[in-house]
N, C-alpha and C. Protein backbone atom coordinates (compact mmCIF):
# COMPACT_ATOMS: atom_id res chain seq x y z
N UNK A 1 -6.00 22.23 -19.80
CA UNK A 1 -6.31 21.47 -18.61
C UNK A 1 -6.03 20.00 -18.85
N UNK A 2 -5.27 19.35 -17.70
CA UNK A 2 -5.11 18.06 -17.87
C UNK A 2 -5.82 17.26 -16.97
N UNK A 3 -6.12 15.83 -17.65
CA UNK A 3 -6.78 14.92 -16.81
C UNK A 3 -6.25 13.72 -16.90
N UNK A 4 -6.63 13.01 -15.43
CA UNK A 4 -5.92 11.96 -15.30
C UNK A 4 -6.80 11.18 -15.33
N UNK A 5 -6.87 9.62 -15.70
CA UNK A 5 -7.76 8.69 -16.12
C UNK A 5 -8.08 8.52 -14.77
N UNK A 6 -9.46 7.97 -15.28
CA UNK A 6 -10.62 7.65 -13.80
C UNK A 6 -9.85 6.35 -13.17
N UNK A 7 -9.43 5.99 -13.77
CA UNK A 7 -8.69 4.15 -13.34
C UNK A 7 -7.69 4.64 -12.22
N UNK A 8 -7.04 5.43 -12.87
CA UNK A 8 -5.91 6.09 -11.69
C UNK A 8 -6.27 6.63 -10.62
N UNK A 9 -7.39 7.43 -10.35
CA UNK A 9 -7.83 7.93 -9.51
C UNK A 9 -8.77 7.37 -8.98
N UNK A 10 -9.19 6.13 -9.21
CA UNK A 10 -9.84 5.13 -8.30
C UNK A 10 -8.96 4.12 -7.20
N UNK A 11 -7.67 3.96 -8.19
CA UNK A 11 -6.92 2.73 -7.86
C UNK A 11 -6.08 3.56 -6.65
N UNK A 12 -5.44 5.14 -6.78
CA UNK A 12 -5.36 5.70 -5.83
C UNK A 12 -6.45 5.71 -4.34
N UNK A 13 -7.37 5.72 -4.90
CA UNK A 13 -8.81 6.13 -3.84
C UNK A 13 -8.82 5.20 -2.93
N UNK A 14 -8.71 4.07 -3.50
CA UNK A 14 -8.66 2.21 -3.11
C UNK A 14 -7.66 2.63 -1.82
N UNK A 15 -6.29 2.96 -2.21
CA UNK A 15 -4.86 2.23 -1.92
C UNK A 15 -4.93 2.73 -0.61
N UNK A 16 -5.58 4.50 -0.98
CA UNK A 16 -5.66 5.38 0.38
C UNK A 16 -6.70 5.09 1.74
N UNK A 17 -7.61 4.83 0.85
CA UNK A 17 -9.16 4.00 2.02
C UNK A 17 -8.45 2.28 2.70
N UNK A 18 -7.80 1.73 1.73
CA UNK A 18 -7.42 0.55 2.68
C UNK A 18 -6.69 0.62 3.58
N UNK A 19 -5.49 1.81 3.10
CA UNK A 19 -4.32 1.93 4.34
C UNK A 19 -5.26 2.56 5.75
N UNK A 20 -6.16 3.75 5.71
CA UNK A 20 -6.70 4.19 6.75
C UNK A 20 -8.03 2.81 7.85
N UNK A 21 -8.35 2.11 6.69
CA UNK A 21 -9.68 1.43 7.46
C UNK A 21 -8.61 0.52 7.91
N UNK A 22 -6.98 -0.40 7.53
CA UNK A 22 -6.11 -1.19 7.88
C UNK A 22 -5.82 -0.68 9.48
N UNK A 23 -5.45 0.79 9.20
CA UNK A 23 -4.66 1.21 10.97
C UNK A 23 -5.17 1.61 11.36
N UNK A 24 -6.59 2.77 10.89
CA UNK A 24 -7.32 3.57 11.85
C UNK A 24 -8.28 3.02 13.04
N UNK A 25 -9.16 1.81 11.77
CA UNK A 25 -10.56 0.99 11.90
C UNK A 25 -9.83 -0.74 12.22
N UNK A 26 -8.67 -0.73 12.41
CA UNK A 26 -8.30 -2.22 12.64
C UNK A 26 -9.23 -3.41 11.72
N UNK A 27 -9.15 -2.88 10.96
CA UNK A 27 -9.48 -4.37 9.88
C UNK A 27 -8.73 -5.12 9.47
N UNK A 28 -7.58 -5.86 10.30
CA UNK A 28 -6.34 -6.76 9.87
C UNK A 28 -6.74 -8.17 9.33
N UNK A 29 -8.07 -8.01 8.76
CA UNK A 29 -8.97 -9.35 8.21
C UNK A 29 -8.12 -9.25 6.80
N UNK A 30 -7.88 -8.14 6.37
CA UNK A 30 -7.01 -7.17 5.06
C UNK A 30 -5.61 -7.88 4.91
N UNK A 31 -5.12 -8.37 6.39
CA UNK A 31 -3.59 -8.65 6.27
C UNK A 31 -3.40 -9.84 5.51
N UNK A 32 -2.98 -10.39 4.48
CA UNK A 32 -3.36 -11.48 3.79
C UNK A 32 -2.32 -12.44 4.63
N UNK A 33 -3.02 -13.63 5.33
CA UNK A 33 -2.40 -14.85 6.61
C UNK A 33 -2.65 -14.01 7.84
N UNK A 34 -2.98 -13.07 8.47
CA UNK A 34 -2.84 -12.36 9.42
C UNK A 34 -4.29 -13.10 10.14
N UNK A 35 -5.16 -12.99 9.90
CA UNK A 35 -6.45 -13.54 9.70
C UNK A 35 -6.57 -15.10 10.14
N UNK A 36 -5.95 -15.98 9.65
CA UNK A 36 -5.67 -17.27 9.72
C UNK A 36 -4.61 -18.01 10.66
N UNK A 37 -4.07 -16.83 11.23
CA UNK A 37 -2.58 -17.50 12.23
C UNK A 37 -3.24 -17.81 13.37
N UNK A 38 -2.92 -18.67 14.05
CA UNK A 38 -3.21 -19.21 15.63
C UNK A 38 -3.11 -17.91 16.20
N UNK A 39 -3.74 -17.91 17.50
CA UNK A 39 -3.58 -16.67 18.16
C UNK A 39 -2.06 -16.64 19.24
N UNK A 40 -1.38 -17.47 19.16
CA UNK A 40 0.13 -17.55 19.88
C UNK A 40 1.23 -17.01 18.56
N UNK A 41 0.03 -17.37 17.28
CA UNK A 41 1.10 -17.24 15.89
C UNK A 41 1.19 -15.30 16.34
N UNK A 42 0.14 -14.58 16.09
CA UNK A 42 -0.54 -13.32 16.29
C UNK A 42 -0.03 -12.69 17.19
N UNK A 43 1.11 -12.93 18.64
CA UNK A 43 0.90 -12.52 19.72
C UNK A 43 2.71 -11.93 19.54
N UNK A 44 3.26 -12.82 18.21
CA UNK A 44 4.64 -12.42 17.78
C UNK A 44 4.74 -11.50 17.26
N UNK A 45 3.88 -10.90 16.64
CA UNK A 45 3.58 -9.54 15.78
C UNK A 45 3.00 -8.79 16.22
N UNK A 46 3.73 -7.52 16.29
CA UNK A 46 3.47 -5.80 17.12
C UNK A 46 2.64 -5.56 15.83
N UNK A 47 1.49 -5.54 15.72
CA UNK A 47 0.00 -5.81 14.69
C UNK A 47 0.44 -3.72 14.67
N UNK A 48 0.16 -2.96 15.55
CA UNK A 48 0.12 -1.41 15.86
C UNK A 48 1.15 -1.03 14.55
N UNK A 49 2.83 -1.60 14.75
CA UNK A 49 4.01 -1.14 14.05
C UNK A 49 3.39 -1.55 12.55
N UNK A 50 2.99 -2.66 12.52
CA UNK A 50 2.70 -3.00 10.88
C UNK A 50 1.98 -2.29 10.33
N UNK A 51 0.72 -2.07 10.91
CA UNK A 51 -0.56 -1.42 10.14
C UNK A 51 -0.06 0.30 9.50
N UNK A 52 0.85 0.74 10.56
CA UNK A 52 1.09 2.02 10.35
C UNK A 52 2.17 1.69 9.27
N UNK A 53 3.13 0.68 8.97
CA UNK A 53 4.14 0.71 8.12
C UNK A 53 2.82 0.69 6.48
N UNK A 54 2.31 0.07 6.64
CA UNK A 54 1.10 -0.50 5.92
C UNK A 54 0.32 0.72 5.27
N UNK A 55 0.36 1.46 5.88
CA UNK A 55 -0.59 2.59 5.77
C UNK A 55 0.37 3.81 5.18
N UNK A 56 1.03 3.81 5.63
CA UNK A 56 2.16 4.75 4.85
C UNK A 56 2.61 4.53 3.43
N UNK A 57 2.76 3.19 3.24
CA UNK A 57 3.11 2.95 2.15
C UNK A 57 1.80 2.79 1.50
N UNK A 58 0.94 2.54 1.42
CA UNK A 58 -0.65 2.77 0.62
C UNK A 58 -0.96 4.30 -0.06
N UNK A 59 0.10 5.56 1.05
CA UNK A 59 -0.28 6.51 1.21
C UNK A 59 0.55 6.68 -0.24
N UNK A 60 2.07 6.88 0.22
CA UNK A 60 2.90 7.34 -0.37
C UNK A 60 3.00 6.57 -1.89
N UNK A 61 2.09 5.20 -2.31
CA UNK A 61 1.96 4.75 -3.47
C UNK A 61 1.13 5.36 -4.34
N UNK A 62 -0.03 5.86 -3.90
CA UNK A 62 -1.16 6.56 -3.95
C UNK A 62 -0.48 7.83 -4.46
N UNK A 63 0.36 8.39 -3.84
CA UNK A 63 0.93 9.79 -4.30
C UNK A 63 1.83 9.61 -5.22
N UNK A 64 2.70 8.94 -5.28
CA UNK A 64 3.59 8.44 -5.79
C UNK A 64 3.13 8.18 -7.75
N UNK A 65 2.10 7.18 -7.65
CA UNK A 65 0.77 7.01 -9.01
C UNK A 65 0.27 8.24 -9.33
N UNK A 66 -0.16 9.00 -8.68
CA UNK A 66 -1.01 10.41 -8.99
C UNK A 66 -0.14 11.40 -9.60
N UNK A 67 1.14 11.46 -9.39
CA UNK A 67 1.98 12.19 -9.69
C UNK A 67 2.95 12.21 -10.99
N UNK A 68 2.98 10.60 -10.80
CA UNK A 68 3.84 9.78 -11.85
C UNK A 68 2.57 10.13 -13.29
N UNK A 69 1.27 10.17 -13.22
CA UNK A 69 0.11 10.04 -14.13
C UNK A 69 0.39 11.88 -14.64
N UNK A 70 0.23 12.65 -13.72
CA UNK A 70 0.02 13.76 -14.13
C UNK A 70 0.92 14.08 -14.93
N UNK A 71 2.71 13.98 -14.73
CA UNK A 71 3.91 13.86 -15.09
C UNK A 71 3.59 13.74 -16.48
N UNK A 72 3.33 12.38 -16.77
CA UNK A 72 3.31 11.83 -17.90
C UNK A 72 2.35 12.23 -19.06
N UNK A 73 1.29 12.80 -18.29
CA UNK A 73 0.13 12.86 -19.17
C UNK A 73 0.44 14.59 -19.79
N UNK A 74 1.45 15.10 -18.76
CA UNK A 74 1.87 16.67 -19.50
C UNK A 74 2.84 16.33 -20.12
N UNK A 75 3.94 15.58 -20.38
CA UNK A 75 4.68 15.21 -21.51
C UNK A 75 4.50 14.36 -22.63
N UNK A 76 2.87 14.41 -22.45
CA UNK A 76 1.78 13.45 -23.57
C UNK A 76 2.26 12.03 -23.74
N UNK A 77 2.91 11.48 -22.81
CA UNK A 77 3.19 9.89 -23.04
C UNK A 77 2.75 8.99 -22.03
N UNK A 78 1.47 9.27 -21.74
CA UNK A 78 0.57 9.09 -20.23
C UNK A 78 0.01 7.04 -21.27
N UNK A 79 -0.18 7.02 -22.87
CA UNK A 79 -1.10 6.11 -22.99
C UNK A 79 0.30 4.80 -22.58
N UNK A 80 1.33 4.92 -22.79
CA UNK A 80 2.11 4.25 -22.64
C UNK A 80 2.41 3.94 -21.39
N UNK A 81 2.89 4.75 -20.64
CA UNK A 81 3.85 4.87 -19.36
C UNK A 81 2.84 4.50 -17.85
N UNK A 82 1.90 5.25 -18.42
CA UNK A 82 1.30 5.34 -16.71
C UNK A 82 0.42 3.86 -16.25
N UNK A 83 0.18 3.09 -17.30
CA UNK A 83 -0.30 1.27 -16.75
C UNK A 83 1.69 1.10 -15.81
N UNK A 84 2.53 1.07 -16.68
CA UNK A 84 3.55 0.80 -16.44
C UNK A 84 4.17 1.00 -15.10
N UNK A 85 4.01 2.44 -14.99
CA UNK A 85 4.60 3.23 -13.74
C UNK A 85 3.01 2.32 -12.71
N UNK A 86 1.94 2.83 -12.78
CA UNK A 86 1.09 1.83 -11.77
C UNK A 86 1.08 0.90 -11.19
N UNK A 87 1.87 -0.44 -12.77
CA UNK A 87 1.96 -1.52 -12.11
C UNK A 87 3.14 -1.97 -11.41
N UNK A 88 4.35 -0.95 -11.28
CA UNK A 88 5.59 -0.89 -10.77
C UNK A 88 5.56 -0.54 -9.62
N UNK A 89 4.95 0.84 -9.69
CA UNK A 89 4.50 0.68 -8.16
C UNK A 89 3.59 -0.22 -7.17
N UNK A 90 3.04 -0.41 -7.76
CA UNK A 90 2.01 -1.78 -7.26
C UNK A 90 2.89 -2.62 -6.79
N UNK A 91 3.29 -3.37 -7.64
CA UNK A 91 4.49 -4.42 -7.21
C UNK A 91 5.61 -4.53 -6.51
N UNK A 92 6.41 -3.16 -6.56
CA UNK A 92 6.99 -2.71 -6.05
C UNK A 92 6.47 -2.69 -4.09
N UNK A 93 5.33 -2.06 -4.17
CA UNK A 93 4.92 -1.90 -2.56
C UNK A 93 4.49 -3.35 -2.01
N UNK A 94 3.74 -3.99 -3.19
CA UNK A 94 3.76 -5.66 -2.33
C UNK A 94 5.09 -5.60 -1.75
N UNK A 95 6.59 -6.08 -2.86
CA UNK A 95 7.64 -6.31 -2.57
C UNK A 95 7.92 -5.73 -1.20
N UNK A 96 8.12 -4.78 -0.84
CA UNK A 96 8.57 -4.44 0.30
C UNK A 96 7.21 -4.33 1.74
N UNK A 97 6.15 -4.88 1.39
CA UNK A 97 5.25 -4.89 2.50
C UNK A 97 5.73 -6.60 3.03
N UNK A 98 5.88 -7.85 1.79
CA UNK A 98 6.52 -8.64 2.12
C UNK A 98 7.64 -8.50 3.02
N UNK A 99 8.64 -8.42 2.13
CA UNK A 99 9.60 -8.01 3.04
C UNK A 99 9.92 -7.42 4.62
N UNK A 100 9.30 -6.35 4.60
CA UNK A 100 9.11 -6.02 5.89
C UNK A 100 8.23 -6.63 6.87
N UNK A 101 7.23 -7.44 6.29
CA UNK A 101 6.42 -8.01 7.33
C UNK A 101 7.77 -9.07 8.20
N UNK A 102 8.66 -9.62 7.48
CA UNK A 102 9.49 -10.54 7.75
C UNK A 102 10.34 -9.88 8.73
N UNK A 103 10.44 -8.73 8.64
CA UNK A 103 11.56 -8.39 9.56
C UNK A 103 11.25 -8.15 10.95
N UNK A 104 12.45 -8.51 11.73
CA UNK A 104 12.55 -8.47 13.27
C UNK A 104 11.73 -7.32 13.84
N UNK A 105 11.88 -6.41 13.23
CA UNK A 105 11.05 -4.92 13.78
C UNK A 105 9.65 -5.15 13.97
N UNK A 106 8.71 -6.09 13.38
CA UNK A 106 7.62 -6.52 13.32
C UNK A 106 7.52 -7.54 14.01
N UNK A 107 8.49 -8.90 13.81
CA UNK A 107 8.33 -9.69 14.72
C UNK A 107 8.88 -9.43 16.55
N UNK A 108 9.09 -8.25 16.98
CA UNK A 108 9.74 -8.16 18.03
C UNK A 108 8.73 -8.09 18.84
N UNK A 109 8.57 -8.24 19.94
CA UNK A 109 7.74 -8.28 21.35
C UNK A 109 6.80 -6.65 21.29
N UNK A 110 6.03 -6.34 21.52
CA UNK A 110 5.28 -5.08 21.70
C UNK A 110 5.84 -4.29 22.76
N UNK A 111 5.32 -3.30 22.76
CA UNK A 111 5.97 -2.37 23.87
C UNK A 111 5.06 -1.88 24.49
């Protein structure tokens, strides 16, 4: 039987509860500047399209870590690899939550 460290399966637990309370429960207090923009700043951003882009990717990082851990920990090179693979993905999903916040698809008018 294999096990995956409690760290992993918290930091998963985290990624998955923020993406749902982000789009389900509208807590965009979460959006880091989202919070702080004028409300004309706020009115440029389809807030609905983000949260769900937001939430997907929380999801699929979450799975993504859980999988990458188990992987590793059955080819016994879990003490090495899996901080690694965590913090890649981590960084990795900032990178492109940045990114995409920037793009036109987000800044476009609501529907």
């Amino acid at each position: 039987m294999y096990t995956i460290d409690v760290y992993i399966v918290v930091a998963c637990t985290i990624f998955c509860v923020s993406g749902i309370l982000i789009h389900n429960f509208k807590m965009y207090w979460f959006i880091s500047g989202y919070n702080t923009m004028p409300e004309e700043e706020k009115k440029k951003y389809n807030i609905k399209k983000y949260t769900k882009v937001m939430r997907n990717v929380f999801f699929i990082a979450s799975l993504l870590i859980l999988s990458g851990a188990f992987i590793f920990q059955r080819l016994g090179i879990s003490e090495y690899c899996t901080p690694i693979y965590f913090m890649t993905i981590t960084i990795g999903m900032v990178i492109f939550l940045i990114v995409y916040g920037q793009s036109k698809k987000i800044k476009s008018p609501k529907e």
